[in-house]
Structures are given as structure tokens and as C-alpha cells.
Protein backbone atom coordinates (compact mmCIF):
# COMPACT_ATOMS: atom_id res chain seq x y z
CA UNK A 1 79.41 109.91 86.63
CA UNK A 2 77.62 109.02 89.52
CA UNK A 3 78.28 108.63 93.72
CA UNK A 4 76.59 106.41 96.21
CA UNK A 5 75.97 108.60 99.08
CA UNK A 6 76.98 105.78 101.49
CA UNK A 7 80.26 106.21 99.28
CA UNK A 8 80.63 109.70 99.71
CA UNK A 9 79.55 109.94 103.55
CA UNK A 10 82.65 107.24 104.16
CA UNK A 11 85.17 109.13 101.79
CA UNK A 12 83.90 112.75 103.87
CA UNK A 13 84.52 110.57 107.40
CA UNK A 14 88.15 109.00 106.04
CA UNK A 15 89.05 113.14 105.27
CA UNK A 16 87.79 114.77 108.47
CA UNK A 17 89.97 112.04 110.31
CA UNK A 18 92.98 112.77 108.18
CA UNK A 19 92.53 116.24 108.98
CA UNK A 20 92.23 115.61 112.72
CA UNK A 21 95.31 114.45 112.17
CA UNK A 22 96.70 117.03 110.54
CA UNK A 23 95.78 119.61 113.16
CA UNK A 24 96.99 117.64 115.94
CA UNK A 25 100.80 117.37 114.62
CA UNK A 26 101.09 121.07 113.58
CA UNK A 27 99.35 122.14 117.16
CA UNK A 28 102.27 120.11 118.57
CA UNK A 29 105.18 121.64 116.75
CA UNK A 30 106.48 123.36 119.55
CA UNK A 31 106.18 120.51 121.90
CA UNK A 32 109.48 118.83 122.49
CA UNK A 33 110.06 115.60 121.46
CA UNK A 34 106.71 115.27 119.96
CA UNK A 35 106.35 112.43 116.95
CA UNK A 36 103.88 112.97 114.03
CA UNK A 37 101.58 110.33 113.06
CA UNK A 38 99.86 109.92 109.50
CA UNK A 39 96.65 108.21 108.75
CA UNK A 40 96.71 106.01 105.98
CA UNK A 41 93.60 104.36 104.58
CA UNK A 42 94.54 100.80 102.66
CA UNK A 43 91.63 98.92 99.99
CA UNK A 44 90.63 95.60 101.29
CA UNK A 45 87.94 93.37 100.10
CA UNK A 46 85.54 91.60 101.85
CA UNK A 47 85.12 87.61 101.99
CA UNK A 48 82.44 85.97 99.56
CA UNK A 49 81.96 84.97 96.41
CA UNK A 50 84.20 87.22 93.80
CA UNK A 51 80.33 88.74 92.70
CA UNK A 52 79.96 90.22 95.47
CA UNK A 53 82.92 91.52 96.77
CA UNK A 54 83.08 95.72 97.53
CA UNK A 55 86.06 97.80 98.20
CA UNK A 56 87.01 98.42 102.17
CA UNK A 57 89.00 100.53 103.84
CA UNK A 58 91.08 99.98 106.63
CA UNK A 59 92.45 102.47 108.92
CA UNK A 60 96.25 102.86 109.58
CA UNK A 61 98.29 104.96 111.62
CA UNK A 62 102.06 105.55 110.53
CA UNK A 63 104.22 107.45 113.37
CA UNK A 64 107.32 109.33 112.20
CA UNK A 65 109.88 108.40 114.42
CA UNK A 66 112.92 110.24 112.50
CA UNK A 67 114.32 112.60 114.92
CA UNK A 68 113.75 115.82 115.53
CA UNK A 69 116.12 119.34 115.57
CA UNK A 70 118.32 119.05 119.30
CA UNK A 71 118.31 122.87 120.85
CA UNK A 72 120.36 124.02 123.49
CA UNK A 73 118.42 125.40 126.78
CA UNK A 74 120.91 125.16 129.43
CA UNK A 75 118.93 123.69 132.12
CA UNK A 76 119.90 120.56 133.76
CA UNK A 77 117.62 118.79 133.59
CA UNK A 78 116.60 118.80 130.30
CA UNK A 79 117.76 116.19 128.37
CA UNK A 80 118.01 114.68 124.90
CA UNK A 81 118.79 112.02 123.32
CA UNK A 82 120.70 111.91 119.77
CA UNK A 83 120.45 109.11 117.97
CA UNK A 84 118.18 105.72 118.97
CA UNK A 85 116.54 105.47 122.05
CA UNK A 86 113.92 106.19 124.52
CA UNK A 87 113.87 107.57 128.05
CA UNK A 88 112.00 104.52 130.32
CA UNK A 89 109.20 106.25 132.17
CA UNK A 90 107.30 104.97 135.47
CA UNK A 91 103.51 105.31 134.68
CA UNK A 92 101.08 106.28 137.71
CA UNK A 93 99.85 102.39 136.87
CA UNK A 94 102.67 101.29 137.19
CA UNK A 95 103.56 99.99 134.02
CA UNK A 96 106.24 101.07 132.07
CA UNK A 97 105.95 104.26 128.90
CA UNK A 98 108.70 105.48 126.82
CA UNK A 99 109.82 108.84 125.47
CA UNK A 100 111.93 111.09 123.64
CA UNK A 101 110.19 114.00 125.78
CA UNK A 102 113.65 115.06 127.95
CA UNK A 103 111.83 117.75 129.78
CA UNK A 104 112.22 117.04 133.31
CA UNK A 105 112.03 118.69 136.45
CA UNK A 106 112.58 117.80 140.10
CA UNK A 107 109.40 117.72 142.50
CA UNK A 108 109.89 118.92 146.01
CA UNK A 109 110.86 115.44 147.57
CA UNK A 110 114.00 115.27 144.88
CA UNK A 111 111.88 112.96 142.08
CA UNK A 112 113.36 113.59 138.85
CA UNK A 113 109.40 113.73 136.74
CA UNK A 114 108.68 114.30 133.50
CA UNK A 115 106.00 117.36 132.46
CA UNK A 116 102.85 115.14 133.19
CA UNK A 117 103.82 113.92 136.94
CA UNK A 118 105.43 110.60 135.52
CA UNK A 119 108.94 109.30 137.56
CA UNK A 120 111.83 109.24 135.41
CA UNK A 121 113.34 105.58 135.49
CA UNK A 122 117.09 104.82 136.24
CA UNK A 123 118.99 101.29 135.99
CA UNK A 124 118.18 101.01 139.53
CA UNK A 125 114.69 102.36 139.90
CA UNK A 126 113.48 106.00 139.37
CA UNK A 127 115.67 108.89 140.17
CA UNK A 128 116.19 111.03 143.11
CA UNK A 129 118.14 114.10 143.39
CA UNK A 130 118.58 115.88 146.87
CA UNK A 131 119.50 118.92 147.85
CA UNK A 132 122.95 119.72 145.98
CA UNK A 133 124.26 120.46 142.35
CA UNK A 134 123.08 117.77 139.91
CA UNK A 135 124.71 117.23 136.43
CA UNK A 136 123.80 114.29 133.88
CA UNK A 137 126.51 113.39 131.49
CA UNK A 138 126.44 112.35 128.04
CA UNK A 139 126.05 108.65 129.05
CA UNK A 140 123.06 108.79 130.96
CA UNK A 141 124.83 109.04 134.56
CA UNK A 142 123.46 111.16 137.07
CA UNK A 143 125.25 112.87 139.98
CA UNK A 144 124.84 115.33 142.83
CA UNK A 145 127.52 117.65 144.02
CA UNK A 146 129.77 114.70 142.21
CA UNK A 147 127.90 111.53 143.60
CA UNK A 148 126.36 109.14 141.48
CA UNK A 149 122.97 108.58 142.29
CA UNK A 150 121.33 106.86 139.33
CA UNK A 151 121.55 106.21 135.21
CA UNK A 152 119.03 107.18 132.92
CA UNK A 153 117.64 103.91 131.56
CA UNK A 154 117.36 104.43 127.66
CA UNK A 155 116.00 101.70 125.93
CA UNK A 156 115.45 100.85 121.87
CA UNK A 157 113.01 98.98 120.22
CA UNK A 158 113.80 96.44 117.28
CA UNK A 159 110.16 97.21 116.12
CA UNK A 160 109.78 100.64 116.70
CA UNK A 161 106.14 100.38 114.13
CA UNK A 162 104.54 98.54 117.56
CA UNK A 163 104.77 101.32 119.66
CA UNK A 164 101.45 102.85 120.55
CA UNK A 165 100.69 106.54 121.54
CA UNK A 166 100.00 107.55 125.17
CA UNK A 167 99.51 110.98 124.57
CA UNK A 168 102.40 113.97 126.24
CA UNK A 169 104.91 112.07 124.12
CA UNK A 170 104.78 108.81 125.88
CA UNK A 171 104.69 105.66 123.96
CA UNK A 172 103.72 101.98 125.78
CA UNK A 173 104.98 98.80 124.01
CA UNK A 174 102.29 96.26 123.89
CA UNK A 175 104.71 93.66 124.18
CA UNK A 176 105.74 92.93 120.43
CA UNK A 177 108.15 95.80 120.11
CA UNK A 178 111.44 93.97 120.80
CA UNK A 179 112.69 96.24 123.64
CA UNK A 180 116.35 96.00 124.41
CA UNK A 181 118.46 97.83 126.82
CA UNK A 182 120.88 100.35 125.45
CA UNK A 183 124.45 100.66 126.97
CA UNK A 184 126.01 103.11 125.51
CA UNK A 185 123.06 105.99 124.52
CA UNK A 186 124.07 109.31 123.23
CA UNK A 187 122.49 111.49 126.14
CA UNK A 188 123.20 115.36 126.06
CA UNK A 189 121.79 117.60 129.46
CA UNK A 190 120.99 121.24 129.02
CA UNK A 191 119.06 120.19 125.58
CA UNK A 192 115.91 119.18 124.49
CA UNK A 193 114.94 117.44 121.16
CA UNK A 194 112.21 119.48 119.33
CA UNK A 195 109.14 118.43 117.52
CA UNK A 196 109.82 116.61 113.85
CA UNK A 197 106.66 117.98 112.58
CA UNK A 198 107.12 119.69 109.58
CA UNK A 199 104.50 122.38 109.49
CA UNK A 200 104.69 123.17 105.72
CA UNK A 201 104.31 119.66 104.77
CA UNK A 202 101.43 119.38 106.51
CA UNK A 203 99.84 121.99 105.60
CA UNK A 204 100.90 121.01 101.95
């Protein structure tokens, strides 16, 4: 049997990709809330005459959205969600990102951020938490020494396959996901949910 080199150059390019991939979801195992992603090559066929048709291959990029193990921490401000939904993020653009990444923090002027400088966006704009003791419940509501002072706005998407990668687990809807607004999320504080890489798998 013999190869076309072209053919085996493209078949050594589609691998090394797959394998980029590969690495990049198990060196994210331990980051929380991180979704793996799966390249997928699909056979096409060029236009023209049936004669002269040759075998394509287009590129495709599957994300895993199942979620992953929730695990107690105890701090505050971490947060997860269980069950549908995304945390609403306020890019330094200004456009709007979405993650399952619940590991906030507060800066020094009270913004609640998420690990890469991003505000953390609440029914009524992003959240601020002064000086005081703050507690989120398990509906998204957050308070300071008992005060409401904002909601976490968790959102859902009716086309979750639109979504596209931001990198540091933020996702941006192009505009064909079908966001809707989600009333009543499952929100838990003092946990974080962890990667749903499955490093044996991948390695498999």
C-alpha cells in the first residue's frame, strides 16, 4: 500500500492538534470549573464534477459541558453552581462572558472579581461588598452584615454548542446561543465546581 505525502503531512497536522488538545484539558484538571473540549475532524468533499472529487477534512471543536465534581472550601466567596447555569461576567470590553469558574475574590474597593480581574455581574449591575460580613445564599442573593446588596445573575443557554472559549473558563455567546435568565439557580457559597476533565480518558 502506498501514502501521498501531502496525505500523510495533513493526517501528522490533524494528530499534533488533537494532541494539543489533549494536553491542554489534562494541564487544566485542577482548574475549577474548567470544560474540556475535543477536536473532531469530519470527511467532506469538495464541489466539481463526481471525477474529481477528494476527501476533506473539516475541523470541529466539541466542549464537554457535563458538570464537574462540587468540593467544599469554606470561603465565601467561592461559589458554585449545581445544576444549569452560568455566572454573567463583565469583560474589561465591556461585553458580556460567562462561567462556571465561582472563584471570586473581593478587590480593595469592595468589587466582587473573578481570578482574571473580570467584575462579577448582579441583576442590578456588578457587585460590591463593603466593609462587613458577606454571605451568598443558595439563590444567588448577596448580603453584608445582613443587607442585600446584589444577586448573582446566572444565566442558561438553550444552545449551549454556540458558546465559544475565552480562555480562564470564560465563555462569550456570539449571539446564537439562546441566552435566558435563570430565576431560580441552584447557587451553593463556600464551594467551587472542579474541572470535568477526566485525566485517564484522556490519556486513554
Amino acid at each position: 500500500m502506498s501514502y501521498d505525502v501531502t496525505d500523510v503531512g495533513k493526517l501528522c497536522v490533524r494528530s499534533i492538534a488533537q494532541l494539543d488538545r489533549v494536553a491542554n484539558n489534562v494541564a487544566n484538571t485542577g482548574t475549577s470549573g474548567f470544560k474540556a473540549d475535543h477536536l473532531h475532524y469530519f470527511m467532506s468533499k469538495n464541489p466539481g464534477p463526481k471525477s474529481d472529487r477528494t476527501p476533506s477534512y473539516k475541523p470541529h471543536v466539541a466542549i464537554d459541558f457535563s458538570q464537574g465534581a462540587i468540593q467544599k472550601t469554606g470561603n465565601v466567596t467561592d461559589v458554585a453552581i449545581h445544576g444549569e447555569g452560568f455566572f454573567t461576567i463583565l469583560g474589561k470590553d465591556g461585553n458580556s462572558l460567562y462561567t462556571r469558574r465561582g472563584d471570586f475574590s473581593v478587590s480593595q474597593d469592595g468589587r466582587l472579581l473573578t481570578s482574571s480581574g473580570d467584575e462579577v455581574v448582579g441583576d442590578g449591575g456588578p457587585i460590591v461588598i463593603n466593609n462587613g460580613t458577606a454571605r451568598i445564599n443558595d439563590r444567588g442573593i448577596v448580603e453584608v452584615n445582613g443587607v442585600e446588596v446584589g444577586r448573582l445573575s446566572v444565566v442558561a443557554f438553550d444552545n449551549q454548542k454556540a458558546l465559544l472559549k475565552k480562555g480562564d473558563g470564560l465563555f462569550v455567546d456570539p449571539g446564537t446561543a439562546g441566552m435566558r435568565t435563570l430565576d431560580n439557580p441552584v447557587v451553593l457559597s463556600g464551594h467551587l465546581e472542579v474541572s470535568n476533565v477526566q485525566a485517564l480518558k484522556e490519556m486513554v
